[in-house]
Structure formats: C-alpha cells, structure tokens
Protein backbone atom coordinates (compact mmCIF):
# COMPACT_ATOMS: atom_id res chain seq x y z
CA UNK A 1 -19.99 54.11 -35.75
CA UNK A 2 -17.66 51.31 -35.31
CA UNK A 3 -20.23 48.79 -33.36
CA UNK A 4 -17.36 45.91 -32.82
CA UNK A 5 -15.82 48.19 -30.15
CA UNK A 6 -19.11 47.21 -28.10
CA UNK A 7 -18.80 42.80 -28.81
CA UNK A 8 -17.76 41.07 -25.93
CA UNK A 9 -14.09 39.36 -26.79
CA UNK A 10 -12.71 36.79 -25.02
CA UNK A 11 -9.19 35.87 -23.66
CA UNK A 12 -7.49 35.17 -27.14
CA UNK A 13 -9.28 38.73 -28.70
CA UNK A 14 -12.21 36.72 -30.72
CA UNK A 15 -15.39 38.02 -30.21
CA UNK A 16 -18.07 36.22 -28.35
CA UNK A 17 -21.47 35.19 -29.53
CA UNK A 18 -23.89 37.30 -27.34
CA UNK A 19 -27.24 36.42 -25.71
CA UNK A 20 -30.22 37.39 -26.71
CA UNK A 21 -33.58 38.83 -25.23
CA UNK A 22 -35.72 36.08 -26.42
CA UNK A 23 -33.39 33.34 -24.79
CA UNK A 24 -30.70 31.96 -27.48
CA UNK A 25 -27.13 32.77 -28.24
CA UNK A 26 -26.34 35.00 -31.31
CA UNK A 27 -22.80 35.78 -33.29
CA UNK A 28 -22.18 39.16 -33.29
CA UNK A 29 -23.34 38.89 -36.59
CA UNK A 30 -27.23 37.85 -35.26
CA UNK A 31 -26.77 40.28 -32.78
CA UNK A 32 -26.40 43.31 -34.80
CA UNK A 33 -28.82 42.49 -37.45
CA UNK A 34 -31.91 41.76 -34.77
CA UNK A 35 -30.47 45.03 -32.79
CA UNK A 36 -30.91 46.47 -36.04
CA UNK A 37 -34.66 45.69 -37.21
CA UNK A 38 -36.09 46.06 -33.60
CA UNK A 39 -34.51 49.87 -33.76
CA UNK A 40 -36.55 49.92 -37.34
CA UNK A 41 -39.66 48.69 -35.94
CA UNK A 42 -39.48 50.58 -32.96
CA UNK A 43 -39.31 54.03 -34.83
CA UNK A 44 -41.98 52.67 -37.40
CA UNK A 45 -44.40 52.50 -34.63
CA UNK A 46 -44.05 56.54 -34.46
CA UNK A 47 -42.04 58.34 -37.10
CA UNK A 48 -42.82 58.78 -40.81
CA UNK A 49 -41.83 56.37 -43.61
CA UNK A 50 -38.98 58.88 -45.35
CA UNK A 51 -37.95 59.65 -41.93
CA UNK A 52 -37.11 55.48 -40.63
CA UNK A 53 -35.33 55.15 -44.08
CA UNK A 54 -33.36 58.59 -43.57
CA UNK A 55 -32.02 56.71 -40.67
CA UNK A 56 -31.37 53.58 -41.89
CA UNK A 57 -29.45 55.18 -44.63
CA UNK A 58 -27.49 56.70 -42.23
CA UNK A 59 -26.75 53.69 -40.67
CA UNK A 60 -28.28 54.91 -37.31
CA UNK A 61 -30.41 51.51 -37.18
CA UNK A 62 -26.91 49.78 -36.07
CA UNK A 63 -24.99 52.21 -34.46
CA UNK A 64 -27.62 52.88 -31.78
C-alpha cells in the first residue's frame, strides 16, 4: 500500500511533517515508523509471535 497518498502536502506538493500523539512534530518519515511499531506492539499484546512477524513481512505494520 502506497502510504504517501495519506501525508498531508502543502501548497507547492511537498509533504508536511505531521503531529504526533505524544505532542511533537514528525516528517513523514517519523510518522510512519512510530505508526509502524505501535501497530507491532499493539498486536504483540494479543497475537502469536509467527503471526506479528507474518504481518510485518507483509508490510501490514505500515500500510494500516
């Protein structure tokens, strides 16, 4: 899944550094990576092991 369709842009078509849920700015960069590991430690808390890195390898930790 193509998750730069969802970044804010600006005027000029740059992207735009987003704010995060503990208070402080992020790139898109940021953004994506702490979106990712709170989706990992989310589904740690109930599925299996093989099952989180089935999904990571997948690439369903970013896209969702």
């Amino acid at each position: 899944m193509n998750t730069d369709s969802q970044l804010q842009r600006n005027a000029a078509g740059e992207r735009q550094p987003e704010f995060s849920s503990m208070g402080a700015w992020m790139t898109p960069e940021e953004a994506l990576a702490a979106r990712s590991r709170e989706n990992i430690l989310r589904w740690s808390s109930y599925l299996p092991k093989a099952c989180v890195k089935a999904m990571i390898k997948m690439g369903w930790d970013k896209s969702t």
